[in-house]
Each structure stands twice: as C-alpha cells, then as structure tokens.
Protein backbone atom coordinates (compact mmCIF):
# COMPACT_ATOMS: atom_id res chain seq x y z
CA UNK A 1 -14.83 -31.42 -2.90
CA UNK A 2 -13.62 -33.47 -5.46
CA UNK A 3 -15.04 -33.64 -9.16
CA UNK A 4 -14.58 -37.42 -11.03
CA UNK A 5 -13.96 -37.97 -14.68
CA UNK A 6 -14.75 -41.59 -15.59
CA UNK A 7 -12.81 -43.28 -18.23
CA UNK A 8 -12.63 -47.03 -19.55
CA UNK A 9 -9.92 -50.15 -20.29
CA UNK A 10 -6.58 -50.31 -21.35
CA UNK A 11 -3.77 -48.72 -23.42
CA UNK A 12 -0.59 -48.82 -25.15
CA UNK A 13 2.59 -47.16 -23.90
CA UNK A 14 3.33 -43.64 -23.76
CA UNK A 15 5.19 -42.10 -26.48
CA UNK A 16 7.21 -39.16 -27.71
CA UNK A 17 4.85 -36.37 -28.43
CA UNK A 18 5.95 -34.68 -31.86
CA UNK A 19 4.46 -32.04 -33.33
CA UNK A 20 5.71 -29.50 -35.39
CA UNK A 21 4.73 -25.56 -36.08
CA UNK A 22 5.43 -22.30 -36.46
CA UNK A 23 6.88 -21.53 -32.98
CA UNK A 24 8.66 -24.53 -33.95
CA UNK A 25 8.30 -28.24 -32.78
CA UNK A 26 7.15 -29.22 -29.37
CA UNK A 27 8.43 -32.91 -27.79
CA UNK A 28 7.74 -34.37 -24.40
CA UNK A 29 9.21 -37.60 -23.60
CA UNK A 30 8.31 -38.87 -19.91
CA UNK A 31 11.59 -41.48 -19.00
CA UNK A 32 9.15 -43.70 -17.40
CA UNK A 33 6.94 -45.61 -19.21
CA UNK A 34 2.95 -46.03 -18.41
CA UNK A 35 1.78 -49.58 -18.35
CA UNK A 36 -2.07 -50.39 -19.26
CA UNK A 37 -2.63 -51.16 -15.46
CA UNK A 38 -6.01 -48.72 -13.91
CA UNK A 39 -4.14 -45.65 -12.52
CA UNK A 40 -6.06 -42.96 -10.49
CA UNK A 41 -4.57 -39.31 -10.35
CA UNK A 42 -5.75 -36.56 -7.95
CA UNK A 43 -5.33 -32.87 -9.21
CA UNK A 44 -5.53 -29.46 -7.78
CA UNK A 45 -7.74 -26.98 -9.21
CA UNK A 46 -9.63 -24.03 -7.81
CA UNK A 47 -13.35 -22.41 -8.20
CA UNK A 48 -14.66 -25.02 -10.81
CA UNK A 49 -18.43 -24.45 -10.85
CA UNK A 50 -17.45 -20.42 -11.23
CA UNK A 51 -14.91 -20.68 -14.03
CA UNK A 52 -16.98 -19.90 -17.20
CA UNK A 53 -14.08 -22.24 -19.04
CA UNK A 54 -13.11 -25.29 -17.41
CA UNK A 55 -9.35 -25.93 -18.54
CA UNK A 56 -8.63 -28.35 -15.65
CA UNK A 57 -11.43 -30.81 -16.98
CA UNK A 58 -11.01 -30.15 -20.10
CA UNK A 59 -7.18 -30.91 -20.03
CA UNK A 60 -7.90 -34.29 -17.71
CA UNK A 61 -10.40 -35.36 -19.97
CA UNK A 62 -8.37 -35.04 -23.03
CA UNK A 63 -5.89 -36.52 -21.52
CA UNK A 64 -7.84 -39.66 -20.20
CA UNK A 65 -9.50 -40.03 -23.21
CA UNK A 66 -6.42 -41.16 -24.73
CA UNK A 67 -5.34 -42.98 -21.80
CA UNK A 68 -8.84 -44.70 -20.84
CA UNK A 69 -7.01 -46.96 -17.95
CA UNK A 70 -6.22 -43.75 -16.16
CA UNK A 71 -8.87 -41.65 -13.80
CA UNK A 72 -8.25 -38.24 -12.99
CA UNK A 73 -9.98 -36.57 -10.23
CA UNK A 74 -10.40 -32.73 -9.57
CA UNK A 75 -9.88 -31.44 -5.94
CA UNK A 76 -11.61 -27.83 -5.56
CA UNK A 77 -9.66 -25.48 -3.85
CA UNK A 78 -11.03 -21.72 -2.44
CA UNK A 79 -8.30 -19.59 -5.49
CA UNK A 80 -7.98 -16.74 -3.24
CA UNK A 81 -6.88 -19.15 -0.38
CA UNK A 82 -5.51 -21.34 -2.84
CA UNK A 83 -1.61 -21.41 -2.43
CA UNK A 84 -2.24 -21.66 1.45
CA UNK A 85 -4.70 -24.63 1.31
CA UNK A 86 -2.28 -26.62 -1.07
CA UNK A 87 0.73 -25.79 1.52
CA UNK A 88 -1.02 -26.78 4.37
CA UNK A 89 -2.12 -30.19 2.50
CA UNK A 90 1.62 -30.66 1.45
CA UNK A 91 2.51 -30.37 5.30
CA UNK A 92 0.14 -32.81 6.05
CA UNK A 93 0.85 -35.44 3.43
CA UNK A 94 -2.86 -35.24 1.84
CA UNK A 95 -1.71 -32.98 -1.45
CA UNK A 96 -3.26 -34.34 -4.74
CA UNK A 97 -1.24 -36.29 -7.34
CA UNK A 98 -0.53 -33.50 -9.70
CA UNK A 99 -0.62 -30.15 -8.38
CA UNK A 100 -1.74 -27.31 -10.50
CA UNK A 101 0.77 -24.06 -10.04
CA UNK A 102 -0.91 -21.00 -9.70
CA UNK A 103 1.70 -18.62 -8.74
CA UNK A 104 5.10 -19.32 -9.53
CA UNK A 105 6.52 -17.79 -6.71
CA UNK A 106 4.74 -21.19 -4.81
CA UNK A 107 7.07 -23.50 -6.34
CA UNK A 108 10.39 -22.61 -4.64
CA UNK A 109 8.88 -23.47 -1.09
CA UNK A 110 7.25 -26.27 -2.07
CA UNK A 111 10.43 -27.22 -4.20
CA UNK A 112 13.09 -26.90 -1.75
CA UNK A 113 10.71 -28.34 0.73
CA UNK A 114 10.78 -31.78 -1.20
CA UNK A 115 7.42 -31.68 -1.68
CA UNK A 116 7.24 -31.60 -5.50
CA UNK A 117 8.69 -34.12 -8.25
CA UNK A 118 11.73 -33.39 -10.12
CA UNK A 119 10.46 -33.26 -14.05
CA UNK A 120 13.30 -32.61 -15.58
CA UNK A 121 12.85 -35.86 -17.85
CA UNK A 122 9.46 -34.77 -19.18
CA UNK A 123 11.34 -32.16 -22.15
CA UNK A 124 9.98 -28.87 -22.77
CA UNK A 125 10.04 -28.99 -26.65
CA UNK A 126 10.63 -25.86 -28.92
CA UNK A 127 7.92 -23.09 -28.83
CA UNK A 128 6.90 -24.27 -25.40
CA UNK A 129 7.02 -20.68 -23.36
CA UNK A 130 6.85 -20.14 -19.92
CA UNK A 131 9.31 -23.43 -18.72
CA UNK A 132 11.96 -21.52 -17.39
CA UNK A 133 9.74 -19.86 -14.48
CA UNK A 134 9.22 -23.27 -13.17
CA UNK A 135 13.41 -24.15 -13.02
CA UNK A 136 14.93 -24.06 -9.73
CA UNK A 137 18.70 -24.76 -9.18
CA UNK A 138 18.89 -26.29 -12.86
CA UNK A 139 16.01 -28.96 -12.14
CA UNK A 140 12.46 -28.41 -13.40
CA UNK A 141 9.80 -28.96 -11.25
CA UNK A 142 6.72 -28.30 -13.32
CA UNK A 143 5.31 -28.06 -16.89
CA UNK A 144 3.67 -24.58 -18.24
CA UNK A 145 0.33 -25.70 -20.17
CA UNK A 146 -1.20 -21.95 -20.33
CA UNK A 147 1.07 -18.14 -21.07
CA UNK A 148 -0.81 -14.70 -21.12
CA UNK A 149 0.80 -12.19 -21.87
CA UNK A 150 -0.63 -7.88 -21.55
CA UNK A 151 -2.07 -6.71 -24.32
CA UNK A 152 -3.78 -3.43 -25.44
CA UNK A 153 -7.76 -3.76 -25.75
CA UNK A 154 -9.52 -1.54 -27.62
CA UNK A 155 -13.38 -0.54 -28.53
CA UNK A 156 -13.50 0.38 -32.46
CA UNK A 157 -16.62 1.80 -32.01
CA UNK A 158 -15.74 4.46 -29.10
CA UNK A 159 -12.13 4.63 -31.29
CA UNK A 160 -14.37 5.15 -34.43
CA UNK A 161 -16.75 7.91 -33.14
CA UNK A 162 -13.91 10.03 -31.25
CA UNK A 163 -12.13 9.66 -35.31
CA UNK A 164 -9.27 8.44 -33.82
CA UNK A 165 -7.03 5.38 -35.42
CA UNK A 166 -7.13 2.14 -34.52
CA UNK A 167 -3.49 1.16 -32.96
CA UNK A 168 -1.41 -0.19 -35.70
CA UNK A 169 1.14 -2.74 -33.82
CA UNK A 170 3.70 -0.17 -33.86
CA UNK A 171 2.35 1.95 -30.51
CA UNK A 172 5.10 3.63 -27.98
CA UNK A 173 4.05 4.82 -24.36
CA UNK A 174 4.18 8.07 -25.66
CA UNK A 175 2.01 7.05 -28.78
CA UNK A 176 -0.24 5.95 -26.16
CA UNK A 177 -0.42 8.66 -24.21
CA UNK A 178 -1.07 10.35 -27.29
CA UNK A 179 -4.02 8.33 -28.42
CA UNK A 180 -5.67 9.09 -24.95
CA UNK A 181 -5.50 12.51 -25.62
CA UNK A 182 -7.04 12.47 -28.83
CA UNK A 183 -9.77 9.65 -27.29
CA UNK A 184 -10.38 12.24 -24.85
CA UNK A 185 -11.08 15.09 -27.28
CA UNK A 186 -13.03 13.12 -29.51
CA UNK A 187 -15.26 11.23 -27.19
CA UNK A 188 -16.38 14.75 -25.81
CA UNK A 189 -17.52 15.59 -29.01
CA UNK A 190 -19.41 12.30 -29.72
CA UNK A 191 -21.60 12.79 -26.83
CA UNK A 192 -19.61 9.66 -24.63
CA UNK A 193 -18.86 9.44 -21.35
CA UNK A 194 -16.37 6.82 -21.83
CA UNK A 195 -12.79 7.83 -20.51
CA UNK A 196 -10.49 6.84 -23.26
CA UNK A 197 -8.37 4.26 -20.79
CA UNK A 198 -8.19 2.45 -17.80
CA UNK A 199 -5.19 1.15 -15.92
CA UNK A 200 -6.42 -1.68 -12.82
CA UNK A 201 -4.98 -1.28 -9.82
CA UNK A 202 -2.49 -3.76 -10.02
CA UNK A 203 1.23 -2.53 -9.47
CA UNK A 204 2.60 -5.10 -12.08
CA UNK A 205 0.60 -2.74 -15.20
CA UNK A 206 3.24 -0.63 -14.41
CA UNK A 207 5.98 -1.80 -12.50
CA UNK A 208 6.48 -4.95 -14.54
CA UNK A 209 6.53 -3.33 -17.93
CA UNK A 210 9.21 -0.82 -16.63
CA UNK A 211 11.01 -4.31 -15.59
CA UNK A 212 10.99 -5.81 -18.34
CA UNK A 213 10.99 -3.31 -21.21
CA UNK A 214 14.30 -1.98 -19.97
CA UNK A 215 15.75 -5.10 -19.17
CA UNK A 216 16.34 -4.72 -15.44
CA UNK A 217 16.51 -7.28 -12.62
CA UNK A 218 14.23 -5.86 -10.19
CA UNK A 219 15.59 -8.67 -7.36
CA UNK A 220 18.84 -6.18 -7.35
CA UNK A 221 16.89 -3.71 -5.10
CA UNK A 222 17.40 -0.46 -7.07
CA UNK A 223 13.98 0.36 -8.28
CA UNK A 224 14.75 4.06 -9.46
CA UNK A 225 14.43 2.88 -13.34
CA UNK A 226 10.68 2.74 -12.44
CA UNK A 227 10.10 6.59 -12.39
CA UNK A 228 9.54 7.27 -15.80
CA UNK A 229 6.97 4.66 -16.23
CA UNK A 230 5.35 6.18 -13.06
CA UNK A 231 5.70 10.06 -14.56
CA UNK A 232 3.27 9.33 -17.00
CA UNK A 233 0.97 7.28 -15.14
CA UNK A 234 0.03 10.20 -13.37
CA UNK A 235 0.04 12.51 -15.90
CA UNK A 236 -2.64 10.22 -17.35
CA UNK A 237 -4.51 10.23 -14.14
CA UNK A 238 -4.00 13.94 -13.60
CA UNK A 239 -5.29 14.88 -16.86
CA UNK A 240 -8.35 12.32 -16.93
CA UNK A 241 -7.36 10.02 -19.35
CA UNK A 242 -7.84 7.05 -16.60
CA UNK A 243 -9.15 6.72 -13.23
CA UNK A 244 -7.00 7.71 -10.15
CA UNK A 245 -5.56 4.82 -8.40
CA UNK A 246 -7.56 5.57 -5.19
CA UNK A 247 -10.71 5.92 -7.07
CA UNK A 248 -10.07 2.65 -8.60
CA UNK A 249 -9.57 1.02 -5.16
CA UNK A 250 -11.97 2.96 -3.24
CA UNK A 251 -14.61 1.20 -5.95
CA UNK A 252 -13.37 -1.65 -6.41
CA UNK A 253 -13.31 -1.27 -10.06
CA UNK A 254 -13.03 -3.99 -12.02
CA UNK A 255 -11.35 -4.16 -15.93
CA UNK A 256 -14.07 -6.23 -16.99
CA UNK A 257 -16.83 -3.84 -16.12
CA UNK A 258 -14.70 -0.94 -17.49
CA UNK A 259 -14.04 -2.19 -20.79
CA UNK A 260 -17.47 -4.42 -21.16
CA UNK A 261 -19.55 -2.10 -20.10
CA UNK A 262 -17.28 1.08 -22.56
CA UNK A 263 -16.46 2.95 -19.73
CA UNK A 264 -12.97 2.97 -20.86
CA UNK A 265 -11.79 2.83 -24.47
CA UNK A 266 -8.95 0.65 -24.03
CA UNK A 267 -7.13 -0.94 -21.34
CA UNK A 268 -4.27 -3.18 -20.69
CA UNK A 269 -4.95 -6.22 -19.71
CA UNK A 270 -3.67 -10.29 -20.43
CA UNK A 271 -4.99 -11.97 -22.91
CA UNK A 272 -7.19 -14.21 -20.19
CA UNK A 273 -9.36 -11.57 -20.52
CA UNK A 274 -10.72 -12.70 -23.81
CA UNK A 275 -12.31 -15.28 -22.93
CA UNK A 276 -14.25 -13.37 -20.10
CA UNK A 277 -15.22 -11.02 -22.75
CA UNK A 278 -16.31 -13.47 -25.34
CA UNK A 279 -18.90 -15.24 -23.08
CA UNK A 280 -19.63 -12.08 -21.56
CA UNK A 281 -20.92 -10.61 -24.79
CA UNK A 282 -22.56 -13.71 -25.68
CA UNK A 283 -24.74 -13.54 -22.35
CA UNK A 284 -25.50 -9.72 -22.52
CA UNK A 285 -22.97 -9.38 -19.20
CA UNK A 286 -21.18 -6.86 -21.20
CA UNK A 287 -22.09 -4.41 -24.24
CA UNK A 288 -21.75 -5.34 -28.06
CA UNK A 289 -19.11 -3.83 -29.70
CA UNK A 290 -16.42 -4.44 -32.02
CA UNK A 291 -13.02 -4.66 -30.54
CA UNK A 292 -9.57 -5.76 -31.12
CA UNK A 293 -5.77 -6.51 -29.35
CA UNK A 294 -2.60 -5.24 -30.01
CA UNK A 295 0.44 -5.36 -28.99
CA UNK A 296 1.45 -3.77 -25.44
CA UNK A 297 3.22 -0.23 -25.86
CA UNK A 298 6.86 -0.30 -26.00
CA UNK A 299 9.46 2.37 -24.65
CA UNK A 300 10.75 3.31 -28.20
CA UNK A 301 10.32 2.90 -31.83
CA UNK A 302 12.88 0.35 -32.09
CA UNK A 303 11.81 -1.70 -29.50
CA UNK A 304 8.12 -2.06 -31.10
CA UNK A 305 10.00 -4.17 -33.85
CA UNK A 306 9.71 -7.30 -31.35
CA UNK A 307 7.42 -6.11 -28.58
CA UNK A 308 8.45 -7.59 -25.01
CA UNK A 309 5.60 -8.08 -22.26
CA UNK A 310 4.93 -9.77 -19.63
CA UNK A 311 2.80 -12.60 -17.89
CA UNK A 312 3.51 -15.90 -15.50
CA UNK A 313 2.59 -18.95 -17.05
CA UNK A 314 0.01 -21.62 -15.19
CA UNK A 315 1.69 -24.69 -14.66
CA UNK A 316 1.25 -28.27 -13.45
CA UNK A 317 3.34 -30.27 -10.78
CA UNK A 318 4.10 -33.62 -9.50
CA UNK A 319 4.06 -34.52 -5.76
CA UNK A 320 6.86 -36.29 -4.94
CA UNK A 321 5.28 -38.96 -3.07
CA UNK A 322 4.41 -40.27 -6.35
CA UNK A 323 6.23 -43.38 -7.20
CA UNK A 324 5.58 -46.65 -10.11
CA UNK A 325 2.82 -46.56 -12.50
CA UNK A 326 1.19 -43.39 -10.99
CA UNK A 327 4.87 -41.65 -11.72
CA UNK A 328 4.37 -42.14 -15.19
CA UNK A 329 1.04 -41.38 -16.12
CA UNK A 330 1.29 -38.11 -14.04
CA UNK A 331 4.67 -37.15 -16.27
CA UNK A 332 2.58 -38.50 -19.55
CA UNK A 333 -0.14 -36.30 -18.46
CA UNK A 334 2.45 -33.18 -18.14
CA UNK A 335 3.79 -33.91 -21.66
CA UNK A 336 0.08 -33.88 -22.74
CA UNK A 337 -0.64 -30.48 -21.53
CA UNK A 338 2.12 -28.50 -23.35
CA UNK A 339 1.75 -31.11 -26.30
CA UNK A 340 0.01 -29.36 -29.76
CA UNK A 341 -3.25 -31.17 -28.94
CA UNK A 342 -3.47 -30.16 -25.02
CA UNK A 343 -2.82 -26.62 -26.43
CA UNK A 344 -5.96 -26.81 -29.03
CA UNK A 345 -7.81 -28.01 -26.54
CA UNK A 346 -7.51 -25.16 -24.46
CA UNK A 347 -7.42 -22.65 -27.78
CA UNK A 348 -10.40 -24.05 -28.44
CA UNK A 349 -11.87 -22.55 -25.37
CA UNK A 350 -9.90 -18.95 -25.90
CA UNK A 351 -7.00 -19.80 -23.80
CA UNK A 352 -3.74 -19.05 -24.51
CA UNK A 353 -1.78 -22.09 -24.03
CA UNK A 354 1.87 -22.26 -23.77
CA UNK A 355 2.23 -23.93 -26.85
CA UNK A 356 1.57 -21.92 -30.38
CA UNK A 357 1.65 -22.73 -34.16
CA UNK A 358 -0.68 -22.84 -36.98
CA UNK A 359 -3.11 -25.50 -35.61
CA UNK A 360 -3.56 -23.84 -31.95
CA UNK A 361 -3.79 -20.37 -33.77
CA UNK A 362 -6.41 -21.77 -36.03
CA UNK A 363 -8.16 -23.15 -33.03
CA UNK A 364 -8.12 -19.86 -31.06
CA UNK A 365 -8.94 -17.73 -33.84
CA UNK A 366 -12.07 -19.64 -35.21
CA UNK A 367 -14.20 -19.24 -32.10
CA UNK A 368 -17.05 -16.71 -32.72
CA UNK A 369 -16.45 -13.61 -30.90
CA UNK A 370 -12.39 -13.27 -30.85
CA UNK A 371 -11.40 -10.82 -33.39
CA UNK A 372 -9.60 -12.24 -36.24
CA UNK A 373 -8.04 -9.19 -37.81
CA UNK A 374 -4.33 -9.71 -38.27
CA UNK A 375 -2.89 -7.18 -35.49
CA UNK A 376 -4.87 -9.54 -33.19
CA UNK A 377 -3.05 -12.41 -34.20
CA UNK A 378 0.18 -10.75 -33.68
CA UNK A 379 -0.66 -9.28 -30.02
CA UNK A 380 -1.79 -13.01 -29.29
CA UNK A 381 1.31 -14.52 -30.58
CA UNK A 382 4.40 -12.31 -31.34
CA UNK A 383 4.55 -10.88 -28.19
CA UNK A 384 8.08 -11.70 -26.11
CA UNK A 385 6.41 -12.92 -23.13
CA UNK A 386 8.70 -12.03 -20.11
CA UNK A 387 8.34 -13.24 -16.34
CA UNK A 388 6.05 -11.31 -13.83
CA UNK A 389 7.87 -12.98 -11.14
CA UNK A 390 11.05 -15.27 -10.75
CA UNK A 391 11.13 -19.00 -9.32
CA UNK A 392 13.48 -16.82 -6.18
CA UNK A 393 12.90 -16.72 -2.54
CA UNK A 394 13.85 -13.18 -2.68
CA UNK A 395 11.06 -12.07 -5.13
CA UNK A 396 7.91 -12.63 -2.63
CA UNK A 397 9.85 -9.78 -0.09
CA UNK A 398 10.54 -7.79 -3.61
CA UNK A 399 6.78 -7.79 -4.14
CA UNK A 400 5.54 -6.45 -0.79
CA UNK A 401 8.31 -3.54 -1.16
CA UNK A 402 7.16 -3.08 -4.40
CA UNK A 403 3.01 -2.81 -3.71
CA UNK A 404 3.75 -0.45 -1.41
CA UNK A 405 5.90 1.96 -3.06
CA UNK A 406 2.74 1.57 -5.96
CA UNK A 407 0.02 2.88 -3.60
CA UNK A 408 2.50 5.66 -2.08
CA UNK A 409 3.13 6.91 -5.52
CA UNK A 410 -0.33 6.60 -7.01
CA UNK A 411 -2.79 8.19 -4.39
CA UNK A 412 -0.39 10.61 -4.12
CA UNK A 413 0.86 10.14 -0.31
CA UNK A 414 4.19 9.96 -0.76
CA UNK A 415 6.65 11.85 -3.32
CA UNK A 416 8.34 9.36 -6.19
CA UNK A 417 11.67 9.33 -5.05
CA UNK A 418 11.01 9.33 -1.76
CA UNK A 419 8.56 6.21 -2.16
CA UNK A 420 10.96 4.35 -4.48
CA UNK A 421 13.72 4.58 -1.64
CA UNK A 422 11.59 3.33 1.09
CA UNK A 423 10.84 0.47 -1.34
CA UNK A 424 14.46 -0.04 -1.82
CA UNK A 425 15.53 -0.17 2.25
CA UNK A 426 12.49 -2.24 2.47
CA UNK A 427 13.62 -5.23 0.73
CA UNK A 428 16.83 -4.64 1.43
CA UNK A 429 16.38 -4.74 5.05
CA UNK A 430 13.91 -8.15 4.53
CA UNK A 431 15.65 -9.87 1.85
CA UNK A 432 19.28 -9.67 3.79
C-alpha cells in the first residue's frame, strides 16, 4: 500500500546544509545537483497507520515542502517481516527509491549485493551520530536521521514513597543494584506492589552493555567478559528485584506495560520509549506519574564521568538503480534528514534524531509531557552512543550464538560458563 504526499511547482538548486550547535556543526553536500524538473521518489516505511508518530511523513513532507517539484511516496511494509519483504523486492527489481534501514545488519547484503547507492558524497557533518554503522569497506551506503540510545527510567512517585533518591547521573551497576534493594524495602512499606525494576527480555540489555562498557569486540568469539554482567542479573532476579527471564517470556511482558502501568520502578530502556510514554499518558493507556531519565549505569565510578551506551541508529538508503534527476533529489533528501531542521522536525515529535544542539534540544524538551529536569537532558544527550550491531557479515551468526547463550543462562538451563562456551563454538563453527 502506498501513502502519497502531494506537493506543488518548482525550485532552486540544492545547497550546502550548514548549521551550527553544540554537538558542533552539521553539513551535507549532495555532488549532484537537483534541477526544478517534477521528480517522484518511492520510500520504504513500515506499520504507518499504527505508529502513534509518523517520522517517515513527517520527514518526506518537510522535505518536499522545501522542494515542492519533488513527490515522495510511502510504501507500507509488515516491520516484523520488514527486512525480508524489502530483500525480496530488491531481488526482484521493484524496491522503492529510498530505502529506509531498519536494522543495520541489512545493509551489508544489500550492499555487497549492489543493490544500494554509494553515498559517500552526501557528508555526514559534525555531531551527526550513528554514520559509521552504515560504512562498509570505506564507502557509505546510507544516512542515520534517528540514534537512541538506553537509558534508566524512573517513577518519582514509587522512588518518592519507598524514600529512596532519585538517580543522580553518577549511578554504577552496583549503585543500581543497590537502589533496587532499597526500592524493594521501601515499596513494602508503602503498601506497593510495584517491583523496583524490570529488565525485557532482550539479550542486548545485557549483553550489549557488557560489550560496550568494557570495550570488547564481541565479533572475536570470546564471550567470557559477559559473566559479570550476567552474575548480577540473576542475583537481581533471584532476589526479586525484577522478573525472571522465563516469567517475562512465558507472559509476554512488555516494558511499556511494566513501567506505564508502575509495575516496575525503573527500567532500562532507549529513549524511543518516550514518546510511547508521552502519548500514552496523554490517552490514559498508561498511569500519571512523574518520571525522569538518566544516564545508563556504568561499570565504575570513573567511567560514569562520560557514560557509554548503546543503540543502532535508523537510517535511510538509496537504490542503486537510481540515476539523473531522481539521484539527486534522493541524496538532497538524505542531507535533509540528518540536517538541524530534519532533526527538529522529528524532536518535535520526541524522537531522538541523529543530529543534536541547542535548537533540536529545545525542540525535544518543550513538548508537554517529557521531563525537563536537567539529568534528563544529559541522559538524552551526553550519552556515548555505541553500536548494538556492526555493518559485518559475521555479526548476524554472532547474534544467534549470542540469544542462545541469553536464554540458557537466564531460565536457568544451562550453567554460565558452560552456556558462554557453547556460544563461543557456536559462532565459531558458523562464522568460519
């Protein structure tokens, strides 16, 4: 099904998108340059009538109202099926124009493949994040509009009535760990139900942090740095500070229900979620409370100085079928998207866009229902965003191993060390 967006006459020739901030100064310079003939562009997107927040038509039609000679039309795809459906319609030469990235892991296939455009003239500028997940044997082959990053989430009314304090920006795992305790006690004594955390079932909440806060390069195969991080997981889930894995799955929990609905006092999630929350509380879909972000835990003191988490940015492609005039108003339309006014378009709307300074931040932080306390601001924004997964062949085969070993160690059917070296032969043996 595909969704139109109408737009009018002509317009002048694209130009260098400068803008300057304080993640520094973004500029996008597509080589080719867009003439004021009618252009029509096809673009992926997936579940449009479900998504609460629109940021495929709301990026097209900023775009187009700019460039009123240019028509962009939205292709719905199924997003579970998604990278599946937009394979089989690169095999069979129907593919839109610009193709929307949802997993990064997609874009070596459909790179190496020759499917997708080589971008590598449309510049990343300066406090642009995410760019390097889409760069494959030196040549980029899409343009990041939207980075989130894990945060913490927390309820300062459950944190309030247990008398615990708020997280201050400076949290460790074990501080954590600690705080669940306390949540625990406390929430006992107010009369609440509420456990004080929740972990979702996903093996990235704790196999990516233990990735990237220890600065390993889990595409080696040796997995044993993991353990720690999964020691106190289930210490948490032994002594009811979170739900058990297998309760979790058995379920089908969701985060949003858990934290919405105060079943949990905090949770770590990416900072999508806020904009699920935000309309959720408007609607009555989850409770009213006051809450807040801050930054994800660290493994030490030191390294809460400049926290590091991590997320995959969303990204959008070129096919490479694309040739002329339709070449360059798909590349203008990628420098629009990480430009500063693509990214307070989508702040506007509670997304996190790739792009950050003053203006976006402004944006973000003056819809009603985002907190706008200062420790917010800083989860939101001085966060080292790290990859979730790596523009590699090998890291699809890494990620079966890995979810897996997750389950084994977290329902408790298979020993840590013993599940971690299973992992390990596992992608050994498949990766070659």
């Amino acid at each position: 099904m595909y969704r139109k967006i109408t737009m009018a006459a002509a317009v002048t020739a694209v130009a260098a998108l400068a803008l300057a901030g304080c993640s520094g100064t973004s500029t996008t310079t597509p080589s080719a340059t867009l003439d004021n003939s009618p252009v029509k562009l096809t673009m992926s997107a997936w579940n449009l009538a479900a998504t609460p927040t629109n940021e495929f038509k709301a990026l097209a039609d900023a775009f187009t109202a700019e460039h009123p000679n240019v028509t962009i039309e939205l292709k719905d795809y199924d997003a579970a099926k998604y990278p599946t459906l937009v394979t089989a319609d690169l095999a069979a030469g129907t593919a839109t124009d610009l193709i929307t990235i949802k997993t990064v892991v997609d874009v070596v296939p459909w790179a190496e493949g020759g499917q997708l455009a080589d971008v590598s003239d449309v510049k990343i500028g300066d406090g642009v994040k995410g760019g390097a997940s889409y760069n494959v044997d030196g040549k980029q082959y899409a343009i990041p509009y939207r980075l989130d990053g894990n945060v913490i989430y927390y309820n300062k009314d459950l944190f309030k009535a247990a008398g615990v304090a708020d997280p201050d920006g400076t949290w460790t795992w074990d501080d954590y760990v600690a705080a669940a305790e306390k949540l625990k006690t406390g929430l006992a004594a107010a009369g609440s139900k509420a456990l004080p955390a929740y972990q979702h079932g996903w093996n990235t909440l704790t196999q990516n942090f233990a990735t990237v806060q220890t600065g390993n390069d889990v595409l080696k195969g040796d997995f044993s740095y993991m353990k720690p991080y999964y020691e106190r997981t289930l210490k948490m889930q032994a002594d009811g500070l979170q739900l058990p894995l297998a309760t979790v799955t058995a379920n089908k929990t969701t985060y949003q229900a858990q934290f919405g609905k105060q079943s949990a006092a905090m949770e770590i999630m990416g900072t999508w979620y806020v904009s699920t929350l935000v309309a959720q509380q408007a609607k009555g879909d989850a409770d009213k409370f006051a809450w807040g972000i801050a930054p994800a835990p660290q493994k030490d003191a030191a390294a809460t100085k400049a926290p590091v988490t991590f997320g995959d940015p969303t990204g959008i492609a070129i096919n490479a079928k694309l040739e002329g005039n339709k070449l360059a108003a798909a590349k203008a339309f990628l420098a629009f998207i990480e430009s500063e006014k693509g990214a307070s378009k989508l702040a506007a709307m509670a997304i996190t866009p790739a792009f950050i300074n003053d203006a976006v931040t402004a944006a973000y932080f003056g819809l009603a229902g985002v907190p706008t306390d200062d420790l917010s601001k800083k989860a939101w924004s001085g966060q080292k965003i790290l990859p979730q997964n790596l523009p590699n062949a090998k890291q699809p085969v890494a990620n079966t191993a890995l979810v897996a070993m997750h389950s084994a160690i977290l329902t408790g059917s298979g020993d840590i060390d013993k599940a971690i070296a299973d992992a390990q032969a596992q992608f050994k043996n498949s990766a070659g």
